[in-house]
N, C-alpha and C. Protein backbone atom coordinates (compact mmCIF):
# COMPACT_ATOMS: atom_id res chain seq x y z
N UNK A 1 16.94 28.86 6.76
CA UNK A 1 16.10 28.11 5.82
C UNK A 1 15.15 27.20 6.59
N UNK A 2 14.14 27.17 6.31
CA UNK A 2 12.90 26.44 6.83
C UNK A 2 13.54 24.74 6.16
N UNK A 3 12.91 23.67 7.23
CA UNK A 3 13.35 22.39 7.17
C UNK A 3 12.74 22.16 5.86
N UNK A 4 13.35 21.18 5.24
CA UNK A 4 12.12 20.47 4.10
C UNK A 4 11.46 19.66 5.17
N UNK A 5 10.63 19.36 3.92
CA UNK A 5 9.53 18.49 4.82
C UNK A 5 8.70 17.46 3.55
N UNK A 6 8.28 15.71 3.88
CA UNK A 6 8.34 14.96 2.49
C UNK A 6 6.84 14.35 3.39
N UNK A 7 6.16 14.54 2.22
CA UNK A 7 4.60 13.49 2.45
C UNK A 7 4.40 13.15 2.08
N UNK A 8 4.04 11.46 1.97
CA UNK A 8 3.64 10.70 0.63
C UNK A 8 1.64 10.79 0.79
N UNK A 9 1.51 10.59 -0.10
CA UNK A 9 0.58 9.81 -0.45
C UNK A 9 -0.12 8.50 -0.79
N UNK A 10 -0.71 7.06 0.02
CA UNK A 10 -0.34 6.23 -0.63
C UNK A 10 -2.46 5.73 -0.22
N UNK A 11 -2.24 4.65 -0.73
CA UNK A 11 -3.93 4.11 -1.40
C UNK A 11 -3.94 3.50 -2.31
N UNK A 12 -5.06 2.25 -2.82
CA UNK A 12 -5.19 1.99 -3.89
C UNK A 12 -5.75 2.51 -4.44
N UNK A 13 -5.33 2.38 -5.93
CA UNK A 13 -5.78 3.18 -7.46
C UNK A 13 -7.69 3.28 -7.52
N UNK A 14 -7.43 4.59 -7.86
CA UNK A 14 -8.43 4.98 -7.46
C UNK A 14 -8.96 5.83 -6.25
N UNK A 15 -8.33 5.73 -5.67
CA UNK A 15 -8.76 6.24 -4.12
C UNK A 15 -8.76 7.74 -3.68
N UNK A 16 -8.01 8.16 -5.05
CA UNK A 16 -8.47 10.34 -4.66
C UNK A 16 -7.08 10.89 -4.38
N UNK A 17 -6.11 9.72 -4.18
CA UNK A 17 -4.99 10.84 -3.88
C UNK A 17 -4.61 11.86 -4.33
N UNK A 18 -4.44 12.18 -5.92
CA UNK A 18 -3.70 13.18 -6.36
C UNK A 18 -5.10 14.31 -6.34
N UNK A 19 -6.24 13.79 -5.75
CA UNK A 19 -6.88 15.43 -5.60
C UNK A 19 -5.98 15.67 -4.11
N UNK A 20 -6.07 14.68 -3.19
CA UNK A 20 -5.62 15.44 -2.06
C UNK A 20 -3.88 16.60 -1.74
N UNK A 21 -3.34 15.46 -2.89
CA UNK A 21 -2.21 16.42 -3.29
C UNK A 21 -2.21 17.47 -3.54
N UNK A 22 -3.30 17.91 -4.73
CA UNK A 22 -3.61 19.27 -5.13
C UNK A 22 -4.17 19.97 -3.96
N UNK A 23 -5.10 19.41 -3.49
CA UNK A 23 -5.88 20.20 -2.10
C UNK A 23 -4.58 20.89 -1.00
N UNK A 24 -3.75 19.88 -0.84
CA UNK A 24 -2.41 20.16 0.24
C UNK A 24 -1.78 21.26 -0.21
N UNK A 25 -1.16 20.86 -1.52
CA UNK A 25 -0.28 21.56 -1.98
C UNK A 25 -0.70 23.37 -2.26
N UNK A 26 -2.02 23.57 -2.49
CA UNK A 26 -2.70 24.81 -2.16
C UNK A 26 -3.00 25.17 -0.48
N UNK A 27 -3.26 24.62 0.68
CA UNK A 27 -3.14 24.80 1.50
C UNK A 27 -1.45 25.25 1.68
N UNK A 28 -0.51 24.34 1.35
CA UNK A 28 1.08 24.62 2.18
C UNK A 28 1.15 26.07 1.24
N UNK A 29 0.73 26.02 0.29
CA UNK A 29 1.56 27.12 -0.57
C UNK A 29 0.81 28.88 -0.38
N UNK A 30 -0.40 28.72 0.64
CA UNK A 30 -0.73 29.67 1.07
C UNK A 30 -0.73 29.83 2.18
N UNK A 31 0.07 29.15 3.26
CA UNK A 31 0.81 29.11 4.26
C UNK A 31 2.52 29.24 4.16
N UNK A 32 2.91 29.77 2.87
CA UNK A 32 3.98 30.60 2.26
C UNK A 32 4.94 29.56 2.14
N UNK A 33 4.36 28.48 2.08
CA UNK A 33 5.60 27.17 1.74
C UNK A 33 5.77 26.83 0.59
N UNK A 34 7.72 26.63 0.01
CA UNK A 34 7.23 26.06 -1.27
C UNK A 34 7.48 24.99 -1.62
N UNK A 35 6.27 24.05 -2.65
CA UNK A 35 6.16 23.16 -2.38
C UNK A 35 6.48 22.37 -3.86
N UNK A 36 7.34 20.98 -4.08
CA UNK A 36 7.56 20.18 -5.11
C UNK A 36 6.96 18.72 -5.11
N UNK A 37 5.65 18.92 -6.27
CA UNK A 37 4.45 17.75 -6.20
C UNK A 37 5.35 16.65 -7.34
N UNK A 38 4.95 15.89 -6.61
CA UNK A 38 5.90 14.46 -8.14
C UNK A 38 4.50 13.45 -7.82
N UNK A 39 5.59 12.26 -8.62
CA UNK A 39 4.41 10.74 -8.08
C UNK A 39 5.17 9.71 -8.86
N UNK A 40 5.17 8.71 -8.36
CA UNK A 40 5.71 7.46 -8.79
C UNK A 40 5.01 6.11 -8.94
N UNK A 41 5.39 5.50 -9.94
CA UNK A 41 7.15 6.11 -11.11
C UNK A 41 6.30 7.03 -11.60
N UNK A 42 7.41 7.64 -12.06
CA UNK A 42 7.57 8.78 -12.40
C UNK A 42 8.08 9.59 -11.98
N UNK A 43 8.09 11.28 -12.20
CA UNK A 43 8.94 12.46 -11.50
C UNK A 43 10.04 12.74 -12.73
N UNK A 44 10.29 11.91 -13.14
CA UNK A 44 11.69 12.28 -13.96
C UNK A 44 11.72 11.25 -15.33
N UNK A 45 12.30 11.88 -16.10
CA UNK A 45 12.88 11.66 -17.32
C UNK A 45 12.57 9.65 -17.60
N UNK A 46 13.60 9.28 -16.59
CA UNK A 46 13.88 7.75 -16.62
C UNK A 46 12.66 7.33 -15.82
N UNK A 47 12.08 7.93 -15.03
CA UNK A 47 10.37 7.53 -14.11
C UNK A 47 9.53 7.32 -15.26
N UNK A 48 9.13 8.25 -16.20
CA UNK A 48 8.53 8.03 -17.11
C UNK A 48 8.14 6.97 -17.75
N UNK A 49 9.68 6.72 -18.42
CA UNK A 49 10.22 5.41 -19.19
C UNK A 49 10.04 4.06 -18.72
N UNK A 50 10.34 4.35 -17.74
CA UNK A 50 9.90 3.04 -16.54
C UNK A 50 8.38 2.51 -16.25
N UNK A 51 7.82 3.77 -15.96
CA UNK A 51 6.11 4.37 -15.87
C UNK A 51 5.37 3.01 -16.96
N UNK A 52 5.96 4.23 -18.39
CA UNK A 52 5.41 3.30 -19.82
C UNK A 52 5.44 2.10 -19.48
N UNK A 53 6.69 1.52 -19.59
CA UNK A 53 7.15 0.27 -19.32
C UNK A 53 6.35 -0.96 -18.62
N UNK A 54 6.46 -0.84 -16.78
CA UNK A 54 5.43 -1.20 -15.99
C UNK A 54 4.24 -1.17 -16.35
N UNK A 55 3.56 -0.19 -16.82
CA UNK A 55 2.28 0.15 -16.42
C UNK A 55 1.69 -0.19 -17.78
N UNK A 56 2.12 0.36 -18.67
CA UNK A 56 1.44 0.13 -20.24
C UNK A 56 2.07 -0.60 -21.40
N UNK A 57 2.96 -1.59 -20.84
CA UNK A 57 3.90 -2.21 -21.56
C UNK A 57 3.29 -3.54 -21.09
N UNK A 58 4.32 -4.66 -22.43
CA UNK A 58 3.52 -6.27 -22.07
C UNK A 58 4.34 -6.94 -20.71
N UNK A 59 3.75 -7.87 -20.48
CA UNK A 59 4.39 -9.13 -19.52
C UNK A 59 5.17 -8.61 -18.67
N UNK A 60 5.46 -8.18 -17.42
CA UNK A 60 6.64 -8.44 -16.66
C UNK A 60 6.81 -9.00 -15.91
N UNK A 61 7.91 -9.57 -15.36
CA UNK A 61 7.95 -10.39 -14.22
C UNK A 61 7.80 -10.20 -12.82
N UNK A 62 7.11 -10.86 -11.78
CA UNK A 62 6.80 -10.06 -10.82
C UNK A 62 8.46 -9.42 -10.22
N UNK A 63 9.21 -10.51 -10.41
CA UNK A 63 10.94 -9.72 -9.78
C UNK A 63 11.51 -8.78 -10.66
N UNK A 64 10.96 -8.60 -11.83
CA UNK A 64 11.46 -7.79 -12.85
C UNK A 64 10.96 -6.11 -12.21
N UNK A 65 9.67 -6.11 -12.11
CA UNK A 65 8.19 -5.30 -11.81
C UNK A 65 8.99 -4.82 -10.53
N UNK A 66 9.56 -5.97 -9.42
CA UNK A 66 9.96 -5.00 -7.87
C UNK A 66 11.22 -4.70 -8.32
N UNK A 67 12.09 -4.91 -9.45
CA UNK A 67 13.31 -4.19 -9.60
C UNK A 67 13.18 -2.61 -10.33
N UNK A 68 12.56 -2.81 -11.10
CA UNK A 68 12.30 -1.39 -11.97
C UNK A 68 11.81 -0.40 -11.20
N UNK A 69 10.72 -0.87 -10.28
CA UNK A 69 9.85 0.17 -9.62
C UNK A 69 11.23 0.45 -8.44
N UNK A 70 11.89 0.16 -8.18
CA UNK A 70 13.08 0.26 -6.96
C UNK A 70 13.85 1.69 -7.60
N UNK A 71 14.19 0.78 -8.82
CA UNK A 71 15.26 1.68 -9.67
C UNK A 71 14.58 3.27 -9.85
N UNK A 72 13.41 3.75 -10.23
CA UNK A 72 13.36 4.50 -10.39
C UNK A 72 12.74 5.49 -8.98
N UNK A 73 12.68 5.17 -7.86
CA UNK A 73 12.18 5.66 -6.49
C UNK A 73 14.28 6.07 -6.37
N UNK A 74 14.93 5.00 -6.46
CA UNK A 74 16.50 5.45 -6.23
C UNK A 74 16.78 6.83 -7.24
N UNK A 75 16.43 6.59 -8.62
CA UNK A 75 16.86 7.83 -9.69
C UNK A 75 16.14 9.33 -9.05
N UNK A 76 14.84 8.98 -8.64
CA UNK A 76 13.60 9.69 -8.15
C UNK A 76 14.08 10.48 -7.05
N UNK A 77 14.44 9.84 -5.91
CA UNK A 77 15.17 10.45 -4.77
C UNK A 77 16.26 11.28 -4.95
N UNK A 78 17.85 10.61 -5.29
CA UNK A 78 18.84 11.21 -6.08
C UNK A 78 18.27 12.45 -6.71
N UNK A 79 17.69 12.27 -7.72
CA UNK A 79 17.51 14.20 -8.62
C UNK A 79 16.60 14.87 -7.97
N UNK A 80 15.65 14.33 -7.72
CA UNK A 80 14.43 15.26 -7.32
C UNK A 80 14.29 15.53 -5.87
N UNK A 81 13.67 14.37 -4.97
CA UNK A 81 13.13 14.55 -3.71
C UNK A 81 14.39 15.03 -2.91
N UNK A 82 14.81 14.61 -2.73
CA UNK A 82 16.58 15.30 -1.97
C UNK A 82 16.72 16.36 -1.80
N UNK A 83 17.17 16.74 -3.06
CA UNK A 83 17.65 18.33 -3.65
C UNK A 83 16.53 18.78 -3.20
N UNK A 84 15.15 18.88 -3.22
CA UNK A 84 14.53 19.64 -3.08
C UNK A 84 14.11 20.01 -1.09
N UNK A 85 14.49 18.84 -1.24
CA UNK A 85 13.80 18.67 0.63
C UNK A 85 15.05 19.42 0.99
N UNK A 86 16.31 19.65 0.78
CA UNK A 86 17.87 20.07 0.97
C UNK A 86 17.50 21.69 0.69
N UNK A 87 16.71 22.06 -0.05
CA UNK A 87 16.58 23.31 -0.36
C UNK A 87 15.24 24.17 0.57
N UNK A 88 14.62 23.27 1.97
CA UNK A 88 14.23 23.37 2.57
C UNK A 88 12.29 23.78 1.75
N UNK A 89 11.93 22.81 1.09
CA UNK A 89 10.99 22.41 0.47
C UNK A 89 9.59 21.61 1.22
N UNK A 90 8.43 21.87 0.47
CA UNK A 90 7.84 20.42 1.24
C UNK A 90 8.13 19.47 -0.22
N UNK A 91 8.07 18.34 0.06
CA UNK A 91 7.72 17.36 -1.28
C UNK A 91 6.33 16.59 -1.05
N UNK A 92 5.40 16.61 -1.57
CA UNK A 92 4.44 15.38 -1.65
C UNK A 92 4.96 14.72 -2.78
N UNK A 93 4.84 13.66 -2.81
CA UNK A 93 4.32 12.18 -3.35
C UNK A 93 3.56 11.71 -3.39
N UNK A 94 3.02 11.83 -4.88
CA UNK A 94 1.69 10.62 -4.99
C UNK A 94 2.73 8.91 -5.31
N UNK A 95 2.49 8.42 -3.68
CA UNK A 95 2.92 6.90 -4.00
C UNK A 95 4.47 7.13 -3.84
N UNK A 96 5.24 6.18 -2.79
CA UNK A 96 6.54 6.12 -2.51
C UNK A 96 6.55 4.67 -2.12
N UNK A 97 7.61 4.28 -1.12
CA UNK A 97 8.29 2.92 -1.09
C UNK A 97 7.39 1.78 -0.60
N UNK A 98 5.96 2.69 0.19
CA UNK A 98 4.93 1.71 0.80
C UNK A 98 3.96 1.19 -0.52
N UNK A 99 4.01 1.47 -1.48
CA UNK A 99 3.28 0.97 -2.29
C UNK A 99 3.58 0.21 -2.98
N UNK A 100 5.32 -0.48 -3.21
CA UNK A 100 6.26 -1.21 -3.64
C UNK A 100 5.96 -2.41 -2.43
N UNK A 101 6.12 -2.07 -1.21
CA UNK A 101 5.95 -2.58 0.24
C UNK A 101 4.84 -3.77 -0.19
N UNK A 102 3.69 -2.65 -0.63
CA UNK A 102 2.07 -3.17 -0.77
C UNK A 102 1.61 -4.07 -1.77
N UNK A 103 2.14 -3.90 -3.27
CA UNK A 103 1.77 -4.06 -4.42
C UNK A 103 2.94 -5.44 -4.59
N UNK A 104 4.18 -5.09 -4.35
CA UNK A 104 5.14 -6.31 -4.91
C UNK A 104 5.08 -7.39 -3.92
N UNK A 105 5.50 -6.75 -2.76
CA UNK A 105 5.61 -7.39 -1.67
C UNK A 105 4.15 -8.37 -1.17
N UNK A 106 3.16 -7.74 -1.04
CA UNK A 106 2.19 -8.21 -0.35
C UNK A 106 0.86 -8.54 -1.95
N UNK A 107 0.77 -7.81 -2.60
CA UNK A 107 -0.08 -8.11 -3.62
C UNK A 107 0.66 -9.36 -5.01
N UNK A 108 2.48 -8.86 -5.01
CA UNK A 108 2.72 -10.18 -5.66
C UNK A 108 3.47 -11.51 -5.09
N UNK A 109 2.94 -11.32 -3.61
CA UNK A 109 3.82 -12.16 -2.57
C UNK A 109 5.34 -12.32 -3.30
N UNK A 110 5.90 -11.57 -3.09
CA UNK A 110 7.40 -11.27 -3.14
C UNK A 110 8.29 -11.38 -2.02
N UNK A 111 7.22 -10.79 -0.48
CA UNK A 111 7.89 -11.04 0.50
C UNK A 111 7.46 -9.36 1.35
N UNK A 112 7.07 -8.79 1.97
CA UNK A 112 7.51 -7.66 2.12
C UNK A 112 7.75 -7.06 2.84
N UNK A 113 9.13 -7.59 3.96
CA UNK A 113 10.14 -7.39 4.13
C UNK A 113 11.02 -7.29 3.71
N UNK A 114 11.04 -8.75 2.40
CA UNK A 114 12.24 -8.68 1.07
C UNK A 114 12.17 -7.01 0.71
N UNK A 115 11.21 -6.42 0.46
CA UNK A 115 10.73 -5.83 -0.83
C UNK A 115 11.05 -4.20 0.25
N UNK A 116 10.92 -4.34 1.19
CA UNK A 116 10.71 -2.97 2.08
C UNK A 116 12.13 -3.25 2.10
N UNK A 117 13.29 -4.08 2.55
CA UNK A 117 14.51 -4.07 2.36
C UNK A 117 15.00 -3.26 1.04
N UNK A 118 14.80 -3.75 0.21
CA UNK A 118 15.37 -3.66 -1.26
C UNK A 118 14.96 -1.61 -1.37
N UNK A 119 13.62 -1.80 -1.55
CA UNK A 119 13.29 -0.25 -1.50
C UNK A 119 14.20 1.09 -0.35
N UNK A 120 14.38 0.79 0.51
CA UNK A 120 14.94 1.29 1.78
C UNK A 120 16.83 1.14 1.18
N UNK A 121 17.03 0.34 0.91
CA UNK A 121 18.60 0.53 0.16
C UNK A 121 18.20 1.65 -1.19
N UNK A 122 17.86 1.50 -2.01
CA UNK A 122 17.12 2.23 -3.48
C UNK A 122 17.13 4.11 -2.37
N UNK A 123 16.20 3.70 -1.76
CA UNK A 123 16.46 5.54 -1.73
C UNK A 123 17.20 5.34 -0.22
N UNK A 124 18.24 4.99 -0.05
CA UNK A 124 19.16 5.56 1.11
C UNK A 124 18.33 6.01 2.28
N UNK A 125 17.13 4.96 2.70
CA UNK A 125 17.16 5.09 4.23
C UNK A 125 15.93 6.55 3.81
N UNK A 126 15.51 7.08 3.11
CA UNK A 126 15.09 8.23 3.21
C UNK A 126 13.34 7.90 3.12
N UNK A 127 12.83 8.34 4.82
CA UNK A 127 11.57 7.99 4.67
C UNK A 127 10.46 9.06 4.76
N UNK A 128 9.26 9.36 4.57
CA UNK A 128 8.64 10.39 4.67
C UNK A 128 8.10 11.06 6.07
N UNK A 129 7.84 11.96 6.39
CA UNK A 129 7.77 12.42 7.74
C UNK A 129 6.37 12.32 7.88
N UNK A 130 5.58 12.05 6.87
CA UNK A 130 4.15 11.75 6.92
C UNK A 130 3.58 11.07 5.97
N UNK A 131 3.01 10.21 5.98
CA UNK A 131 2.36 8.99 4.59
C UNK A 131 0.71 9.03 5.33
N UNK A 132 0.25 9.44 4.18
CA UNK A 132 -1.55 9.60 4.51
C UNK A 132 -1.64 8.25 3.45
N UNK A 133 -2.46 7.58 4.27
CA UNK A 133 -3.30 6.23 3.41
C UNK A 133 -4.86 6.65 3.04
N UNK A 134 -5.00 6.46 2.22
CA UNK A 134 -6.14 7.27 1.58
C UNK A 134 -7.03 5.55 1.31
N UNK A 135 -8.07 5.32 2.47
CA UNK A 135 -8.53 3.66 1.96
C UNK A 135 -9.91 3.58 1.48
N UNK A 136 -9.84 2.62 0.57
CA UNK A 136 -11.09 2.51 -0.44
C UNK A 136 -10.93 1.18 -0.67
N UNK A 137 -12.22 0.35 -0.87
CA UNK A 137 -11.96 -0.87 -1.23
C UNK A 137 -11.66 -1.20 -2.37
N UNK A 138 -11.00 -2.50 -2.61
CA UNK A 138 -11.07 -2.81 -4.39
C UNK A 138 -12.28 -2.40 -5.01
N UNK A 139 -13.50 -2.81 -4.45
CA UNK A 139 -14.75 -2.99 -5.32
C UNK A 139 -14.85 -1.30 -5.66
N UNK A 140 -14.49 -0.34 -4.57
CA UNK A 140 -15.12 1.06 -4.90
C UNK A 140 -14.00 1.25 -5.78
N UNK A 141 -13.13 0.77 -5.42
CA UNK A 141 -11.46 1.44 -6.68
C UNK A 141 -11.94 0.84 -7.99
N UNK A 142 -12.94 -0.30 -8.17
CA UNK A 142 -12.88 -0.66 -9.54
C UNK A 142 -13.98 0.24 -10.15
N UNK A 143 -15.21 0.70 -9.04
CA UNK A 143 -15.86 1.36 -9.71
C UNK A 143 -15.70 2.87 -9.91
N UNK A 144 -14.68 3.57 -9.59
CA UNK A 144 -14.05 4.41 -9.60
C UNK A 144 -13.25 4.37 -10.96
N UNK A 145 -12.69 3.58 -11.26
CA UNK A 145 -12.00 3.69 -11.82
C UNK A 145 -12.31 3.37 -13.67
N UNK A 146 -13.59 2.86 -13.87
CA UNK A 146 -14.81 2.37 -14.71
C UNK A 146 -13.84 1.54 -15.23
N UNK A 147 -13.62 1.55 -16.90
CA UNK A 147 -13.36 0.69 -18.05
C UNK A 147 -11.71 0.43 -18.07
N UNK A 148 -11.03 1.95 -18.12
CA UNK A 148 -9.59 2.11 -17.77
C UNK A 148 -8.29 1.62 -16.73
N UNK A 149 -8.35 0.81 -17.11
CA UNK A 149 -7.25 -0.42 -16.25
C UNK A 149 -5.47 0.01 -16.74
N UNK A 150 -4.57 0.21 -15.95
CA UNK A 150 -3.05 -0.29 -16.43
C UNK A 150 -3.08 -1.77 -16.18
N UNK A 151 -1.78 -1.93 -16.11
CA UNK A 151 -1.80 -3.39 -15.71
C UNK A 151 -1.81 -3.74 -14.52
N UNK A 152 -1.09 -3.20 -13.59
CA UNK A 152 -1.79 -3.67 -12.48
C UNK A 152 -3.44 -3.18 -12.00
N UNK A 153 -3.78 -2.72 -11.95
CA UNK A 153 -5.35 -1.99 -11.81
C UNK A 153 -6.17 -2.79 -12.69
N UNK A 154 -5.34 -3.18 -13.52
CA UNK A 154 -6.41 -4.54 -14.30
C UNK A 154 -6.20 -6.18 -13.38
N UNK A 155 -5.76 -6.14 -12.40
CA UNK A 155 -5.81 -6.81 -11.53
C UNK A 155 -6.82 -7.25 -10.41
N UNK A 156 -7.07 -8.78 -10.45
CA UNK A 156 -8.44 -9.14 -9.60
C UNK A 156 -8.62 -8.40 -8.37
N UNK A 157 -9.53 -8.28 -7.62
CA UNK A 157 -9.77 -7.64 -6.53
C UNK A 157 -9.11 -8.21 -5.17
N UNK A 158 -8.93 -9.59 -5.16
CA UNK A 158 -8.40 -10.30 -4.18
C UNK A 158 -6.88 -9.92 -4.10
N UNK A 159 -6.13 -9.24 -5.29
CA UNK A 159 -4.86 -8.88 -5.27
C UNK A 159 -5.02 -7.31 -4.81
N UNK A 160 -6.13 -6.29 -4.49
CA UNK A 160 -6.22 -5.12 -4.18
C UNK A 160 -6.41 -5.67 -2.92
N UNK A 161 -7.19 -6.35 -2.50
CA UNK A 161 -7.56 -6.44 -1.38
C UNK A 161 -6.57 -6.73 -0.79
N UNK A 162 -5.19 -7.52 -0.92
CA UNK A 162 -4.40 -7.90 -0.38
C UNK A 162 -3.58 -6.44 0.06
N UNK A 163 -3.44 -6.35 -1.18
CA UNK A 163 -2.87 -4.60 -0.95
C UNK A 163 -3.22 -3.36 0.05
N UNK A 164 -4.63 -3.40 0.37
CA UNK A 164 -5.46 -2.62 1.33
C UNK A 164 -5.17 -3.02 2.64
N UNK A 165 -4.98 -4.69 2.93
CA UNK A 165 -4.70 -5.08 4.13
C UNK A 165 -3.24 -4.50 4.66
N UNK A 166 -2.40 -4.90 3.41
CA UNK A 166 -1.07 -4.23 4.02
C UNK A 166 -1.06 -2.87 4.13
N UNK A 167 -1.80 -2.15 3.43
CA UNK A 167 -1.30 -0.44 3.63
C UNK A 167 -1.92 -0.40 5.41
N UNK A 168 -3.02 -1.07 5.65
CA UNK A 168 -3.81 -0.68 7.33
C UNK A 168 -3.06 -1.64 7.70
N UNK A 169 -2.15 -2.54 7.60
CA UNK A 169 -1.20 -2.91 8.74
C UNK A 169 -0.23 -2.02 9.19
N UNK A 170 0.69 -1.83 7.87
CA UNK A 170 1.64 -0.69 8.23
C UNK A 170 1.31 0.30 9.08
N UNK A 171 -0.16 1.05 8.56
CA UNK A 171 -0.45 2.37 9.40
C UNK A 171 -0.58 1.68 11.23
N UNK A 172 -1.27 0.76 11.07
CA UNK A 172 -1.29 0.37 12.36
C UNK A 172 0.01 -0.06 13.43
N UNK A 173 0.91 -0.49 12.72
CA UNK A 173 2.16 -0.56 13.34
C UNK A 173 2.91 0.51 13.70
N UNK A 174 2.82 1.27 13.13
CA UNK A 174 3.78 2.90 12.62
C UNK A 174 2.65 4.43 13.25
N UNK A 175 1.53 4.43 13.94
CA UNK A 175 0.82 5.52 13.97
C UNK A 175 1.21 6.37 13.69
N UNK A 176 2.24 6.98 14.54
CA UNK A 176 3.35 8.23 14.41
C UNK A 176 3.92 8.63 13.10
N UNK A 177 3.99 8.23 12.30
CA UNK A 177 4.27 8.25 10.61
C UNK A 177 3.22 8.38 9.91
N UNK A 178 1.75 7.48 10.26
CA UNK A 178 0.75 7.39 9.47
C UNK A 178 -0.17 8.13 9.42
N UNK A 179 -1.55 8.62 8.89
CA UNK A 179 -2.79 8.93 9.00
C UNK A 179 -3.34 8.37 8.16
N UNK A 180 -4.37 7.59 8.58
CA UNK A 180 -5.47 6.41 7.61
C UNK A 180 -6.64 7.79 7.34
N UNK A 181 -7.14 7.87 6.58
CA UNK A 181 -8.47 8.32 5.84
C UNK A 181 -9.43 7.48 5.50
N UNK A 182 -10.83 7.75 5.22
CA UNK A 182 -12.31 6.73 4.92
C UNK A 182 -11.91 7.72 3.43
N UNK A 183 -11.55 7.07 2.36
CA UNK A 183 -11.50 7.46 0.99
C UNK A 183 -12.96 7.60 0.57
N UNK A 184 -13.81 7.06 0.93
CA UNK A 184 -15.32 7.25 0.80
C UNK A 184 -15.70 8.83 1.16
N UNK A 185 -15.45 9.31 2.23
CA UNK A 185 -15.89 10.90 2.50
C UNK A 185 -15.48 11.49 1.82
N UNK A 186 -16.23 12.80 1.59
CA UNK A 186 -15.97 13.66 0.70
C UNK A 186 -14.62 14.48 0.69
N UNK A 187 -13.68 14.75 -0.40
CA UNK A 187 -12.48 15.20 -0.42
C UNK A 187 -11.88 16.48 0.35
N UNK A 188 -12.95 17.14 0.83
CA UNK A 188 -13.05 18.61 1.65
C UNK A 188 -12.74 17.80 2.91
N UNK A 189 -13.73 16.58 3.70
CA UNK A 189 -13.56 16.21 4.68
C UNK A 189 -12.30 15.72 4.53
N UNK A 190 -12.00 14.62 3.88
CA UNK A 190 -10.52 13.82 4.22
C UNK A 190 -9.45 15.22 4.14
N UNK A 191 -9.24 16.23 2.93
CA UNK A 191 -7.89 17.29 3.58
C UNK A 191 -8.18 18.15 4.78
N UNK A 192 -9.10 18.02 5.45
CA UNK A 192 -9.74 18.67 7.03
C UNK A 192 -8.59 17.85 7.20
N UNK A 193 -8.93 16.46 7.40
CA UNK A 193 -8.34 15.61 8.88
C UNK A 193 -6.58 15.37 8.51
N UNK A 194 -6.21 15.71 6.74
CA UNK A 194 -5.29 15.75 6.95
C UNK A 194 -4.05 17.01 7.26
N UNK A 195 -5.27 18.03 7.34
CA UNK A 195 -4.77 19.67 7.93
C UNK A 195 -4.89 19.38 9.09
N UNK A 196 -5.46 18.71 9.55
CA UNK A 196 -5.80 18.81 11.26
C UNK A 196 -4.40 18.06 11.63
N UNK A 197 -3.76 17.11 10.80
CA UNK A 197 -2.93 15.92 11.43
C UNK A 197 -1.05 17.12 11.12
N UNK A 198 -1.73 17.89 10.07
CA UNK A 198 -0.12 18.67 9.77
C UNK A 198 -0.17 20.04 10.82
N UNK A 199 -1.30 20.25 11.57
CA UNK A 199 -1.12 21.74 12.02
C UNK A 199 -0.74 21.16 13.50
N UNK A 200 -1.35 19.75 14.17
CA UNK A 200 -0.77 19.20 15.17
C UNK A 200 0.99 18.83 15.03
N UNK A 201 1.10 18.64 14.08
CA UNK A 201 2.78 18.49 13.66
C UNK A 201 3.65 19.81 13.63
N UNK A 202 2.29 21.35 13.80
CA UNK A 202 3.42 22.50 13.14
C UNK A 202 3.64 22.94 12.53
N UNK A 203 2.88 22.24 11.04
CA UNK A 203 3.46 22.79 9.83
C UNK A 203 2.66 23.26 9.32
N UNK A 204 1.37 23.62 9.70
CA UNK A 204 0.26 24.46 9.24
C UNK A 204 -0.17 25.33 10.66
N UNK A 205 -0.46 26.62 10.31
CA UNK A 205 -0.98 27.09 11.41
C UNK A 205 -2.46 27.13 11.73
């Protein structure tokens, strides 16, 4: 059985990921791999619920907001990403534990170390073998994104911006895990450089 293999996707809203997902996931799957696309929250039943909740539901608390989003990356892992990476799979992810990292931690100053702790217990240590940061500024994510806000995305720019800083810290600490993208170039260019970064890894020929 061929290894699994897990890639997140992470960026602020707005920033193109789930085309690049689609773009990947047609590249791996005509390189005879098969492949299980999710995104979080979400993926499952209780992701959903959670999803609503967070995202299109009233008031939450920012410790409420880093518990829920925990809970369902733990339910998320457990049924889905596991089993599937176990069944010698790729998984992408649109959005995993760095965006909890980014958003709770660093966008609702929570702490995020606290918050990369807490997440890292939630899915058992299980990290991705590749996280593409897909970067765009607040201002282009808002105009990207026009009228249609959740609740966080209806959030000032100085709280994206905070968020952008941490995703290019992480990558900068971590190279070997990361690949940063200019979310500005065109979507053909950014899955080039991120075929170029998986066929140096092996997993594309």
């Amino acid at each position: 059985m061929t290894d699994g293999l897990f890639i997140a996707f992470e960026g602020g809203d707005g920033a193109g990921k789930s085309t690049q997902v689609s773009l990947l996931r047609e590249a791996l799957e005509s390189a005879g791999r098969t492949v299980t696309v999710t995104r979080q929250p979400g993926g499952t039943e209780l992701g959903h619920q959670i999803r609503d909740l967070v995202l299109h539901g009233a008031h939450v608390a920012p410790r409420a907001e880093a518990l829920l989003f925990a809970a369902d990356k733990a339910h998320h892992v457990d049924q889905l990403i596991r089993p599937a990476l176990d069944r010698g799979e790729v998984v992408l992810t649109d959005r995993y534990t760095d965006s909890s990292v980014a958003y709770q931690g660093a966008g609702r100053d929570l702490g995020a170390q606290e918050i990369h702790d807490l997440n890292m217990w939630a899915v058992d240590e299980l990290v991705p073998d590749l996280t593409v940061v897909v970067d765009i500024s607040a201002q282009e994510g808002r105009r990207r994104r026009g009228q249609v806000h959740d609740r966080l995305e209806a959030e000032e720019d100085a709280f994206h911006e905070a968020i952008r800083a941490h995703y290019l810290a992480m990558a900068q600490g971590n190279p070997q895990r990361y690949l940063v993208v200019d979310g500005t170039e065109s979507p053909e260019d950014i899955h080039a450089a991120v075929v170029e970064r998986l066929r140096s890894m092996g997993v594309l020929p």
